[in-house]
N, C-alpha and C. Protein backbone atom coordinates (compact mmCIF):
# COMPACT_ATOMS: atom_id res chain seq x y z
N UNK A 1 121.50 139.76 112.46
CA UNK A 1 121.33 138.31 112.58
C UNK A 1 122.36 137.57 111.73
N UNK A 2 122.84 138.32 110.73
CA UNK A 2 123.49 137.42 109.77
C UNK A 2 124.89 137.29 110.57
N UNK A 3 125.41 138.54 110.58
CA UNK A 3 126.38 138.43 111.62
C UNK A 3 126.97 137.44 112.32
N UNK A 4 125.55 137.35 113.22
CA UNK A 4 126.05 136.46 114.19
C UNK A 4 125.96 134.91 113.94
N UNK A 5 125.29 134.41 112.94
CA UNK A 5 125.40 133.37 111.79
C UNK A 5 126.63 133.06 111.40
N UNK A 6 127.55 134.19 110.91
CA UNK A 6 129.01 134.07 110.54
C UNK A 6 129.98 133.85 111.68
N UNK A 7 129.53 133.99 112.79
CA UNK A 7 130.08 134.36 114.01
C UNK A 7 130.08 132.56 114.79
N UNK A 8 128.99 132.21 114.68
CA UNK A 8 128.89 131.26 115.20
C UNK A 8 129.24 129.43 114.47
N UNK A 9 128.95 130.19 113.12
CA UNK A 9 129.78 129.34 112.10
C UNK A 9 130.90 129.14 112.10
N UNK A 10 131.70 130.02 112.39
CA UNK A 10 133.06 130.33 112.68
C UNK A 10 133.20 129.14 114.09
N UNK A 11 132.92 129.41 115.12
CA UNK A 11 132.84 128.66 116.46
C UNK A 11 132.65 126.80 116.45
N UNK A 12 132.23 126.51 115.23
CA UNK A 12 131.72 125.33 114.66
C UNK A 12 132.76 124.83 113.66
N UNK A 13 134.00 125.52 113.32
CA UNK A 13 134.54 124.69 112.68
C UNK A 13 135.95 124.73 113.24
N UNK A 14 136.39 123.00 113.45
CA UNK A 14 137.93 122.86 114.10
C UNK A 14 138.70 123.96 113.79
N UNK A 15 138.88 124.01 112.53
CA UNK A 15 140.51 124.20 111.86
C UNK A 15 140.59 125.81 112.40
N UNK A 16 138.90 126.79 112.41
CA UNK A 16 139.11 128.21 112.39
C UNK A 16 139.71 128.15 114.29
N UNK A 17 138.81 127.65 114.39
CA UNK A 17 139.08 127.08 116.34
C UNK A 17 140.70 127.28 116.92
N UNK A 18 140.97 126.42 116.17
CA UNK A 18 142.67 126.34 116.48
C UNK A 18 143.46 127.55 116.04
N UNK A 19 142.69 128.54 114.32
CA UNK A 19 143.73 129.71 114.75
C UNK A 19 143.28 130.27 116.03
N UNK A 20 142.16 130.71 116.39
CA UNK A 20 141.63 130.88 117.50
C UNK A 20 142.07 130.77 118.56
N UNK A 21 142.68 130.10 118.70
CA UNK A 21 143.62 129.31 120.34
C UNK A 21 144.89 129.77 119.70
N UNK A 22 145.57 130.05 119.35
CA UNK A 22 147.18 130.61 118.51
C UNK A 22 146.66 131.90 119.18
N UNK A 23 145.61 132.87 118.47
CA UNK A 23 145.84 134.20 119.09
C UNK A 23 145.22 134.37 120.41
N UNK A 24 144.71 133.66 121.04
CA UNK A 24 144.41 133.91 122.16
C UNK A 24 145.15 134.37 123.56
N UNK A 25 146.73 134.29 123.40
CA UNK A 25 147.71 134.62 124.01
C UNK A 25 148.14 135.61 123.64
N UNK A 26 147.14 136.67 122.76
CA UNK A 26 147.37 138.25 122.33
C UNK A 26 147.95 138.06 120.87
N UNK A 27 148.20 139.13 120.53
CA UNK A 27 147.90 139.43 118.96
C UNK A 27 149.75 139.20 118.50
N UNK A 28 149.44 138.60 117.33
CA UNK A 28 149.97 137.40 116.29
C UNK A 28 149.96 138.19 115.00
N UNK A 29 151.41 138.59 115.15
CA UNK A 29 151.86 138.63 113.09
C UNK A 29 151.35 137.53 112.26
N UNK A 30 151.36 137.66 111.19
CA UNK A 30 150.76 136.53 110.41
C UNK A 30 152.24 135.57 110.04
N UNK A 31 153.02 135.90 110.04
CA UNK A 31 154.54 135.34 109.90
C UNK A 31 154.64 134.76 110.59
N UNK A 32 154.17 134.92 112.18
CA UNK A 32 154.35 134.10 113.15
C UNK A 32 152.94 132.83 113.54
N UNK A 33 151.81 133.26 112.41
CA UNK A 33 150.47 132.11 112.40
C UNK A 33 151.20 130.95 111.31
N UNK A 34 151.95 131.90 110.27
CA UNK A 34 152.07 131.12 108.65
C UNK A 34 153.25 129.74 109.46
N UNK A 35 154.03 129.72 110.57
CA UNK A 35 154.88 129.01 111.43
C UNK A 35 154.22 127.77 111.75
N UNK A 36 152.99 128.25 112.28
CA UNK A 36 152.94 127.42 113.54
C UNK A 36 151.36 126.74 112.78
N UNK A 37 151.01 127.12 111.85
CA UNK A 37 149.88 126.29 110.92
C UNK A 37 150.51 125.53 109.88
N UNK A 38 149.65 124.72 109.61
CA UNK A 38 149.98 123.96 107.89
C UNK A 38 149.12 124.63 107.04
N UNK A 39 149.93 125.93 106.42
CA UNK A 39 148.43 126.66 105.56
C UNK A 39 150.39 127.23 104.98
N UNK A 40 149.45 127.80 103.63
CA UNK A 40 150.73 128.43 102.84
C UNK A 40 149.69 129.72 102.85
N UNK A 41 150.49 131.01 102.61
CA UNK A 41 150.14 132.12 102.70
C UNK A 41 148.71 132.94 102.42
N UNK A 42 148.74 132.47 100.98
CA UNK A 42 146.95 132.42 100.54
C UNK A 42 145.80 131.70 101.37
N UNK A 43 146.16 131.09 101.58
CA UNK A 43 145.43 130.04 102.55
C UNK A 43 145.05 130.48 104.06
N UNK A 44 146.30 130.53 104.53
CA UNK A 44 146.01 131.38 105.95
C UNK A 44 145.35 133.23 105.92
N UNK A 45 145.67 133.77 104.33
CA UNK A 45 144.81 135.44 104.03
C UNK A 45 143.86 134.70 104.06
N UNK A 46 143.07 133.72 102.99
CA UNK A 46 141.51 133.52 103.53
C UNK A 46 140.96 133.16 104.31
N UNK A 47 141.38 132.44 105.00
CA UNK A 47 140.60 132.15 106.65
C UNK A 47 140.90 133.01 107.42
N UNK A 48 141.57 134.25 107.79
CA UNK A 48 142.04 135.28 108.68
C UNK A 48 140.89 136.00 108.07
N UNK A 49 140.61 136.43 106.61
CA UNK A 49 139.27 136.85 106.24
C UNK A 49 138.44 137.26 106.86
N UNK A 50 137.93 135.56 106.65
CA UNK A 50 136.69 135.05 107.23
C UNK A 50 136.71 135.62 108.75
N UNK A 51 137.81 135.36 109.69
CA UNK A 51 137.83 135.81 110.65
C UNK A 51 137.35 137.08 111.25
N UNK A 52 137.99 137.90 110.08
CA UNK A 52 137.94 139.36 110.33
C UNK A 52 136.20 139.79 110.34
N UNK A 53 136.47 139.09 108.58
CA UNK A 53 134.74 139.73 108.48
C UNK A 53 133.67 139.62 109.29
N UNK A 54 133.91 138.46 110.23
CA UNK A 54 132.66 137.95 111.42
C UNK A 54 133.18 138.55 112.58
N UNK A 55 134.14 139.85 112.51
CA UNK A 55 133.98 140.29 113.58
C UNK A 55 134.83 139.64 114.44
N UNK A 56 134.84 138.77 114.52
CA UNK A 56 135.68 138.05 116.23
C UNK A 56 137.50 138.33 116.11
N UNK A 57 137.72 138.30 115.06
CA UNK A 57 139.03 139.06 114.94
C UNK A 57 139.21 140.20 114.61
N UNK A 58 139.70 140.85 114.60
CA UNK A 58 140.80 142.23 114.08
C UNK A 58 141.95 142.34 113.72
N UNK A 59 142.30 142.82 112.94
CA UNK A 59 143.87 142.70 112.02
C UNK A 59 144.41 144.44 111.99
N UNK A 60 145.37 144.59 111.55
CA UNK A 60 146.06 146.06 111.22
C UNK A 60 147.62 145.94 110.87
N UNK A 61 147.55 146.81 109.89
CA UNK A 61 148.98 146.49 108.86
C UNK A 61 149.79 147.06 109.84
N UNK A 62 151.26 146.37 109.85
CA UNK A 62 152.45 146.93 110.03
C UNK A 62 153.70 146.61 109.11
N UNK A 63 154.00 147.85 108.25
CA UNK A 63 154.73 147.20 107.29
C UNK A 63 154.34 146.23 106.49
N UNK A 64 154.98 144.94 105.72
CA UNK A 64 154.36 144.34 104.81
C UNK A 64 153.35 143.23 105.46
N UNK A 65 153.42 143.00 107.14
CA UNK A 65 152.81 142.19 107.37
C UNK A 65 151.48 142.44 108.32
N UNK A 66 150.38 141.75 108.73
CA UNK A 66 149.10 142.24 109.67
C UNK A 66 149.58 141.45 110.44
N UNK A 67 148.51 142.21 111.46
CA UNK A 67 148.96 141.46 112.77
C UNK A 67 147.60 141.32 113.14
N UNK A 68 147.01 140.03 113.81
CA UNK A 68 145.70 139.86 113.79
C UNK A 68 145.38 139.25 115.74
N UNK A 69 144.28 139.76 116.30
CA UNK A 69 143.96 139.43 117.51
C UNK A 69 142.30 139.39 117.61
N UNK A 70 141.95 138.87 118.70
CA UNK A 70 140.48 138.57 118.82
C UNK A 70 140.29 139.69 119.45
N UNK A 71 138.92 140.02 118.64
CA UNK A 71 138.12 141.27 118.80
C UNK A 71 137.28 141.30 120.36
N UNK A 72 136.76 142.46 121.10
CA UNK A 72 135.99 142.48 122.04
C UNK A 72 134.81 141.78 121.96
N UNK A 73 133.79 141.78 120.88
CA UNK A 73 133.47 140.78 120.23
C UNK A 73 133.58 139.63 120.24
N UNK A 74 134.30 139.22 119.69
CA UNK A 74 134.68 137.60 119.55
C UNK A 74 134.96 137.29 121.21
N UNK A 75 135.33 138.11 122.06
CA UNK A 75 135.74 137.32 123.48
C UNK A 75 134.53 137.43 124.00
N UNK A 76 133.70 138.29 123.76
CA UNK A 76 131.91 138.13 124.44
C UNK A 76 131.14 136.71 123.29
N UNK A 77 131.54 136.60 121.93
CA UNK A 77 130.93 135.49 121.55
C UNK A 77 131.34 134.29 122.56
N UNK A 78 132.87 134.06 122.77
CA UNK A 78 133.24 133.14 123.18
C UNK A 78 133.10 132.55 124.54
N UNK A 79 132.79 133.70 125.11
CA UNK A 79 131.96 133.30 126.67
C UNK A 79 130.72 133.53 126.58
N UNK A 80 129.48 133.77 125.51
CA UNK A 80 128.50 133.38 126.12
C UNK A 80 128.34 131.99 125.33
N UNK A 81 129.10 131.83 124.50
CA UNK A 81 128.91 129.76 124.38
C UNK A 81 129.29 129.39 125.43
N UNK A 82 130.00 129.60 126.16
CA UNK A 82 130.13 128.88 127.43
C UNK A 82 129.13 128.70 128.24
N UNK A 83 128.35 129.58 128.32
CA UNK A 83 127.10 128.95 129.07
C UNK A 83 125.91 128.41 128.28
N UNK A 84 125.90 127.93 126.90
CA UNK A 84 124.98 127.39 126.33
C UNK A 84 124.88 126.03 126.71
């Protein structure tokens, strides 16, 4: 239950929303999120976090940088809000 608390919290706030829509066109170095957001590096590690930890994203190192995409998960959260 908590989970999906974090999950749906996540779904409820703009700013996580919009990285959200960045990776939705498949999976995103963080070099290439740190671009195209107004977040400085620390900033964009903790909300990618948050991301991770609720599941709806996934990340994995390559070299010094991750590369982060929405989880199977997160694309079943995101369509069954669609029919709420």
């Amino acid at each position: 239950m908590k989970n999906r608390q974090k999950c749906f919290k996540v779904f409820c706030d703009e700013k996580q929303l919009k990285r959200l829509e960045l990776l939705c066109g498949g999976e995103k170095c963080a070099c290439v999120l740190l671009e195209q957001l107004d977040l400085g590096q620390s900033g964009l590690s903790y909300h990618l976090k948050i991301l991770v930890e609720s599941g709806i994203v996934e990340s994995r190192q390559e070299g010094k940088w991750t590369h982060y995409k929405i989880s199977r998960k997160g694309s079943a959260y995101a369509g069954a809000l669609k029919y709420l």
